[in-house]
C-alpha atoms as a PDB file:
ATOM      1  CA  UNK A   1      -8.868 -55.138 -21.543  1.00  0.00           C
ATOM      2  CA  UNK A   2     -10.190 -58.554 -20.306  1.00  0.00           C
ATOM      3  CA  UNK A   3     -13.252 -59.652 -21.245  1.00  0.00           C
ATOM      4  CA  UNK A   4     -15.693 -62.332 -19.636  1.00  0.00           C
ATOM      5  CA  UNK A   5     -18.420 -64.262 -18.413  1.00  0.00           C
ATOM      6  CA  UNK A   6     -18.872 -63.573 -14.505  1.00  0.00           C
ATOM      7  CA  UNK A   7     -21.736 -66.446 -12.734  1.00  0.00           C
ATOM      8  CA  UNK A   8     -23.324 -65.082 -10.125  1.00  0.00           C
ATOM      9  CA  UNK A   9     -26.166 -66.368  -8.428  1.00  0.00           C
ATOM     10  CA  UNK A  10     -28.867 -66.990 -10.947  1.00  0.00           C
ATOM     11  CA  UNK A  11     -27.292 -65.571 -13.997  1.00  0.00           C
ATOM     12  CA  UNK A  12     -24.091 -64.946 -16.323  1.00  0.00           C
ATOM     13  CA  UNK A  13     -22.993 -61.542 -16.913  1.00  0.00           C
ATOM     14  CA  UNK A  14     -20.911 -60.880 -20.013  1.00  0.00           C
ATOM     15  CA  UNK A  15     -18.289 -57.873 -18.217  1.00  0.00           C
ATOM     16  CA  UNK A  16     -15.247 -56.614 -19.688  1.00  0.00           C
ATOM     17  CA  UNK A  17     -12.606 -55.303 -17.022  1.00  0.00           C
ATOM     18  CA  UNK A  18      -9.732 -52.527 -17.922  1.00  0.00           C
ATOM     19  CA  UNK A  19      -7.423 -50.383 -15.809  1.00  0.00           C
ATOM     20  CA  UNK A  20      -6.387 -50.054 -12.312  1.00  0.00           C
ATOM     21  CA  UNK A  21      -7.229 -47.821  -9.738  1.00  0.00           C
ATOM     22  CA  UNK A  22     -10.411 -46.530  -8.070  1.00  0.00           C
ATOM     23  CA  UNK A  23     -13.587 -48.245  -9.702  1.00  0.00           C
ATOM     24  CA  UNK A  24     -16.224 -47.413 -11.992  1.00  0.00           C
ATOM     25  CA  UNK A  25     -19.267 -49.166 -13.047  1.00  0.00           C
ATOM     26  CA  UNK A  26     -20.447 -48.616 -16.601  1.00  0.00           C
ATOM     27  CA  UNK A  27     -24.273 -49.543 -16.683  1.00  0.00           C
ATOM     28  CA  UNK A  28     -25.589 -49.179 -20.630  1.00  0.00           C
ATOM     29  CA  UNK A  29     -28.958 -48.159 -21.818  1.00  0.00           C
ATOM     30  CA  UNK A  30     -31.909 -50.129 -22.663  1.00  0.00           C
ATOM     31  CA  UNK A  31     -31.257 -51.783 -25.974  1.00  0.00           C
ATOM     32  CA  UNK A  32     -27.649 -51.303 -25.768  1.00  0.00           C
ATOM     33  CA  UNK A  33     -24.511 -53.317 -24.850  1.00  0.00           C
ATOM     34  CA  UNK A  34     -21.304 -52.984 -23.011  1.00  0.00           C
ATOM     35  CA  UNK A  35     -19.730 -51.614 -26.233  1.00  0.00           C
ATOM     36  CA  UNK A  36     -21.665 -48.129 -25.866  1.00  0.00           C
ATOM     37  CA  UNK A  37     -18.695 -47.419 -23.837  1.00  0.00           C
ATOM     38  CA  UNK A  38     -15.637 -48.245 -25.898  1.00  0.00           C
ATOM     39  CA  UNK A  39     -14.312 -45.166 -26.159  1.00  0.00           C
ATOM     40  CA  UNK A  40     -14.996 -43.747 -22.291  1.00  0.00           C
ATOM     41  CA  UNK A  41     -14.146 -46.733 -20.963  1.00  0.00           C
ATOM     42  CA  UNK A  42     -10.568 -46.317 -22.547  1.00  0.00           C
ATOM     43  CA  UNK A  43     -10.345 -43.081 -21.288  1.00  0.00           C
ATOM     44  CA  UNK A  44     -11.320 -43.734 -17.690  1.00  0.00           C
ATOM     45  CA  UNK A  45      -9.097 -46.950 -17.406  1.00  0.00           C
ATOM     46  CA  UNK A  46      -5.984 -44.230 -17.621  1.00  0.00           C
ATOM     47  CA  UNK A  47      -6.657 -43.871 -14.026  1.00  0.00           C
ATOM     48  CA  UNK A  48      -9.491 -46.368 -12.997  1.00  0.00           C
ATOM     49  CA  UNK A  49     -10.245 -49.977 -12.976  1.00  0.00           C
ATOM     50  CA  UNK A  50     -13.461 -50.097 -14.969  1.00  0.00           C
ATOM     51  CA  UNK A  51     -15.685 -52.368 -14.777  1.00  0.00           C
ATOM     52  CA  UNK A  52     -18.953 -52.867 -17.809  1.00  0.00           C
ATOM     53  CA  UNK A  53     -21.205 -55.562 -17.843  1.00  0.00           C
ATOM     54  CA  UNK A  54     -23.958 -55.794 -20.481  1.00  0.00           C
ATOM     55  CA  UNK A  55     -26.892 -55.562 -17.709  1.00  0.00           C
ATOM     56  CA  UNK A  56     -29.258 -59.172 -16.952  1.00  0.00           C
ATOM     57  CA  UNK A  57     -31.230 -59.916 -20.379  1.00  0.00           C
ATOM     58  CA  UNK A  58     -29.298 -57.800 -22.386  1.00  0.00           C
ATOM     59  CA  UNK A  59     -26.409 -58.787 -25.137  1.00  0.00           C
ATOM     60  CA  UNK A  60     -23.823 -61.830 -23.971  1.00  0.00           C
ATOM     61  CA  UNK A  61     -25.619 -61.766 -20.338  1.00  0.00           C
ATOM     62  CA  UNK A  62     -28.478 -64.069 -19.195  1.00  0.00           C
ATOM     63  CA  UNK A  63     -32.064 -63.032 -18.238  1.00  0.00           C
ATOM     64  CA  UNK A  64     -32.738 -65.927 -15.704  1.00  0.00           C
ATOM     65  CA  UNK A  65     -35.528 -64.195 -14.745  1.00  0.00           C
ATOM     66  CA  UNK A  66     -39.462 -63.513 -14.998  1.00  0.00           C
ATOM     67  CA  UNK A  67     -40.032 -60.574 -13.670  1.00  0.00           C
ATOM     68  CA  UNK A  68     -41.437 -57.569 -14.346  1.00  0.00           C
ATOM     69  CA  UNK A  69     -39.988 -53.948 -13.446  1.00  0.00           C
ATOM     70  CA  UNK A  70     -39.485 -52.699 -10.906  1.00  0.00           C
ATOM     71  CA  UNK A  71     -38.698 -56.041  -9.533  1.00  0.00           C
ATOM     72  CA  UNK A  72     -36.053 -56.931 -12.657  1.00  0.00           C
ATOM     73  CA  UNK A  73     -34.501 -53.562 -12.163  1.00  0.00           C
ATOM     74  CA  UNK A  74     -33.728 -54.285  -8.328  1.00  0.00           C
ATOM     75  CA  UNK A  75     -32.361 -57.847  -9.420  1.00  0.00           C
ATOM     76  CA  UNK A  76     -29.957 -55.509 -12.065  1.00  0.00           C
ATOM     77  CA  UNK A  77     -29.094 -53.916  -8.741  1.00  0.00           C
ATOM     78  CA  UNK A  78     -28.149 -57.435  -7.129  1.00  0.00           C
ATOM     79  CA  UNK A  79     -26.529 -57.996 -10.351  1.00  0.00           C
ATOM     80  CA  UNK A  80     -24.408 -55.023  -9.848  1.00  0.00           C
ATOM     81  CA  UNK A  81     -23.236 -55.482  -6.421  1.00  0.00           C
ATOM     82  CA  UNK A  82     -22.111 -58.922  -6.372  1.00  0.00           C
ATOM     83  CA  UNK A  83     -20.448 -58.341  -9.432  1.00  0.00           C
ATOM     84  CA  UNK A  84     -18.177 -55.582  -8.133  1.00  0.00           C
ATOM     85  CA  UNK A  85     -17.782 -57.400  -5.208  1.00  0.00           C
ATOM     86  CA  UNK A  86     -16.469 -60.638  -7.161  1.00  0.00           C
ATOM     87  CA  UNK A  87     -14.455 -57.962  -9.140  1.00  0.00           C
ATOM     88  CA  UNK A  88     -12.642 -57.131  -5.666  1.00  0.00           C
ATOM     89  CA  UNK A  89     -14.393 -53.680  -5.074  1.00  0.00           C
ATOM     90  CA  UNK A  90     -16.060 -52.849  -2.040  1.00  0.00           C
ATOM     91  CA  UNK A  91     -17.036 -48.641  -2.993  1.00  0.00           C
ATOM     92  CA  UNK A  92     -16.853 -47.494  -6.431  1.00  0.00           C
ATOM     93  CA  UNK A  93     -18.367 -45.108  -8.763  1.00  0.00           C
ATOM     94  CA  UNK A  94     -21.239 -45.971 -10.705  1.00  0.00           C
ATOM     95  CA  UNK A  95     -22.223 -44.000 -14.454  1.00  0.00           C
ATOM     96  CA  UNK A  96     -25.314 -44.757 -16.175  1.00  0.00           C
ATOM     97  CA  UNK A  97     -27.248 -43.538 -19.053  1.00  0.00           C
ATOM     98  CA  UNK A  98     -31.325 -44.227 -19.708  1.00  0.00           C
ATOM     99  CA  UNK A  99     -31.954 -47.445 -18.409  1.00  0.00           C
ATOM    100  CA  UNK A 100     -28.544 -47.807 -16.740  1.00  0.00           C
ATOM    101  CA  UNK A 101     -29.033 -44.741 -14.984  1.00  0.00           C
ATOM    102  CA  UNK A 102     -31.509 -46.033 -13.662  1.00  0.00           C
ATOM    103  CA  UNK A 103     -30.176 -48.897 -12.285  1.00  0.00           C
ATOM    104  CA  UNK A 104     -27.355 -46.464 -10.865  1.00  0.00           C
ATOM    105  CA  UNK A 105     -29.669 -44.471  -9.149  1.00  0.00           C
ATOM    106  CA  UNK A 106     -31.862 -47.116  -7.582  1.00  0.00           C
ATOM    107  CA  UNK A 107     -27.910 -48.864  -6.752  1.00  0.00           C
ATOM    108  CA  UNK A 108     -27.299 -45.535  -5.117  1.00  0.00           C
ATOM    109  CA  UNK A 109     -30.143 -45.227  -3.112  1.00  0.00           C
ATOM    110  CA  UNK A 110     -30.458 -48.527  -1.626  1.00  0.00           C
ATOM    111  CA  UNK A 111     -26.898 -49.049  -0.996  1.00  0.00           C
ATOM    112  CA  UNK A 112     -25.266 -45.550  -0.219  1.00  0.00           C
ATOM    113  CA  UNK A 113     -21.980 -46.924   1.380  1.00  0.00           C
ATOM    114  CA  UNK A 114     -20.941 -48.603  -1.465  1.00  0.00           C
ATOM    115  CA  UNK A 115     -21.237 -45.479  -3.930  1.00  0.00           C
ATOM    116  CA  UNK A 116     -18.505 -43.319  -4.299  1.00  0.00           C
ATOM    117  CA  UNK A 117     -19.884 -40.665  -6.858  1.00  0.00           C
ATOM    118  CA  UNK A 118     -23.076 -41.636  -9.269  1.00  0.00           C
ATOM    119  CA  UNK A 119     -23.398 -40.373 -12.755  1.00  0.00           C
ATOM    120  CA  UNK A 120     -26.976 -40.037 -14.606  1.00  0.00           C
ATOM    121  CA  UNK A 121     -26.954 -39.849 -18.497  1.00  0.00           C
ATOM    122  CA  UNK A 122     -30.787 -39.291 -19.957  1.00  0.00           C
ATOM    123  CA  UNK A 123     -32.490 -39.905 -16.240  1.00  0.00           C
ATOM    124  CA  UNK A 124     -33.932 -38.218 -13.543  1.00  0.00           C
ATOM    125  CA  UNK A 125     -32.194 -40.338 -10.850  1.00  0.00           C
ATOM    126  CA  UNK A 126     -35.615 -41.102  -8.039  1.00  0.00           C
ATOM    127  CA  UNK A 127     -35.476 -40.617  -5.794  1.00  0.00           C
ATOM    128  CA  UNK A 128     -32.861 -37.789  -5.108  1.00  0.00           C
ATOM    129  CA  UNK A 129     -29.221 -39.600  -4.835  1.00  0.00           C
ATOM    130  CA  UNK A 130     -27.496 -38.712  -1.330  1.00  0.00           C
ATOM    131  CA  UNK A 131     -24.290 -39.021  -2.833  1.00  0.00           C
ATOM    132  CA  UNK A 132     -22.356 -36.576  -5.304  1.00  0.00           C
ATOM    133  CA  UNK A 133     -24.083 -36.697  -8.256  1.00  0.00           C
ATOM    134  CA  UNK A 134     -23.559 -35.452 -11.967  1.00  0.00           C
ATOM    135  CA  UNK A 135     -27.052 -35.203 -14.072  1.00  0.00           C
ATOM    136  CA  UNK A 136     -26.021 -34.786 -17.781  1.00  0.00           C
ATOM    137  CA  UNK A 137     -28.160 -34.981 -21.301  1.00  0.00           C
ATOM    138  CA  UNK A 138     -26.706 -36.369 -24.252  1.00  0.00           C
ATOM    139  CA  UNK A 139     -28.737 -34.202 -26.529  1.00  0.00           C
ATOM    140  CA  UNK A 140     -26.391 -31.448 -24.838  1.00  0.00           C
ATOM    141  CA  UNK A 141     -22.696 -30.202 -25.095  1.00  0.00           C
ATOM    142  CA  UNK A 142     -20.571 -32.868 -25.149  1.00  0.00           C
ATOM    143  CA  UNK A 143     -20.629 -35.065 -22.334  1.00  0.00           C
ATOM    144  CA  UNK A 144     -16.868 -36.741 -21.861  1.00  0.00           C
ATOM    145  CA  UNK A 145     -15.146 -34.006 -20.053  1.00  0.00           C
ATOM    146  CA  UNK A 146     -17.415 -32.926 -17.488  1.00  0.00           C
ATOM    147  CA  UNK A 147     -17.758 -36.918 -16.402  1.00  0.00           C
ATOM    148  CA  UNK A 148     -14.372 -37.401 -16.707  1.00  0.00           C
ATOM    149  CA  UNK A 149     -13.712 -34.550 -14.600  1.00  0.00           C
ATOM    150  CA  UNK A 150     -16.249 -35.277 -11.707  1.00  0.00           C
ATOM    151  CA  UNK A 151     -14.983 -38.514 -11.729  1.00  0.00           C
ATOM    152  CA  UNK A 152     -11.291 -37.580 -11.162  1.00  0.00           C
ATOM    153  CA  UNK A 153      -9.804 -38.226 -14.986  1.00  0.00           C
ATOM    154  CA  UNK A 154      -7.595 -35.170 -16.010  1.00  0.00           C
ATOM    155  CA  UNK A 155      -7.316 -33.195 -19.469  1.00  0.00           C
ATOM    156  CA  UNK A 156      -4.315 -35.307 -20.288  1.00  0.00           C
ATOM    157  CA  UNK A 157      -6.668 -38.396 -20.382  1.00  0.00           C
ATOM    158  CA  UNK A 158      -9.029 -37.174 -22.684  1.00  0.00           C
END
């Protein structure tokens, strides 16, 4: 695991950065931190270079901004894409849960091509994703297997 502060235009993400192979962007909830994911985030780097910022405004990253939603959440979205870009990833997979999600939807809708597969934790993702998508609840079953399945992590990485 590496972990870092990543400048991009008008703010400093805090991102930690662990495996190798097809990417996935971690987006937490509002409130929350990178560290939400500790434990998937291990799981998924088995088999995928993962990739977890805490979002603009939110634990070791900036808020350089003063706006308002929905114009902060579209510069989360900004956030997002030059930050797996500078990470070396041009498509990748993008899991998000409350506010995160989101972010991963609204990533998803305005910028199709580079979504692989979207996953929305505790969101309605708006408006509907074109891309495959996964809609779970945490107050449900579970959670870890069915997203680690849709997103191509076997049994044995569980």
């Amino acid at each position: 695991m590496f972990e870092d502060r990543v400048d991009l235009w008008d703010v400093t993400l805090r991102v930690r950065r662990e495996g190798t192979g097809p990417a996935v962007l971690l987006l937490h909830s509002h409130a929350g931190t990178l560290d939400v994911w500790d434990d998937l985030a291990a799981a998924l780097a088995t088999r995928h270079a993962v990739v977890r910022p805490d979002l603009r405004g939110y634990g070791g990253s900036d808020r350089a901004t003063d706006e308002a939603w929905p114009a902060l959440e579209h510069e989360m979205v900004l956030d997002c894409l030059a930050l797996m870009h500078a990470s070396g990833h041009d498509t990748f997979a993008v899991v998000g849960v409350d506010l995160g999600a989101h972010v991963a939807a609204r990533l998803a809708a305005e910028h199709p091509t580079k979504i692989d597969r979207l996953v929305v934790i505790d969101a309605v993702p708006l408006p509907p994703p074109t891309r495959p998508t996964l809609v779970l609840w945490s107050g449900g079953a579970p959670f870890g297997g069915p997203l680690l399945d849709f997103l191509g992590a076997g049994p044995q990485d569980r």
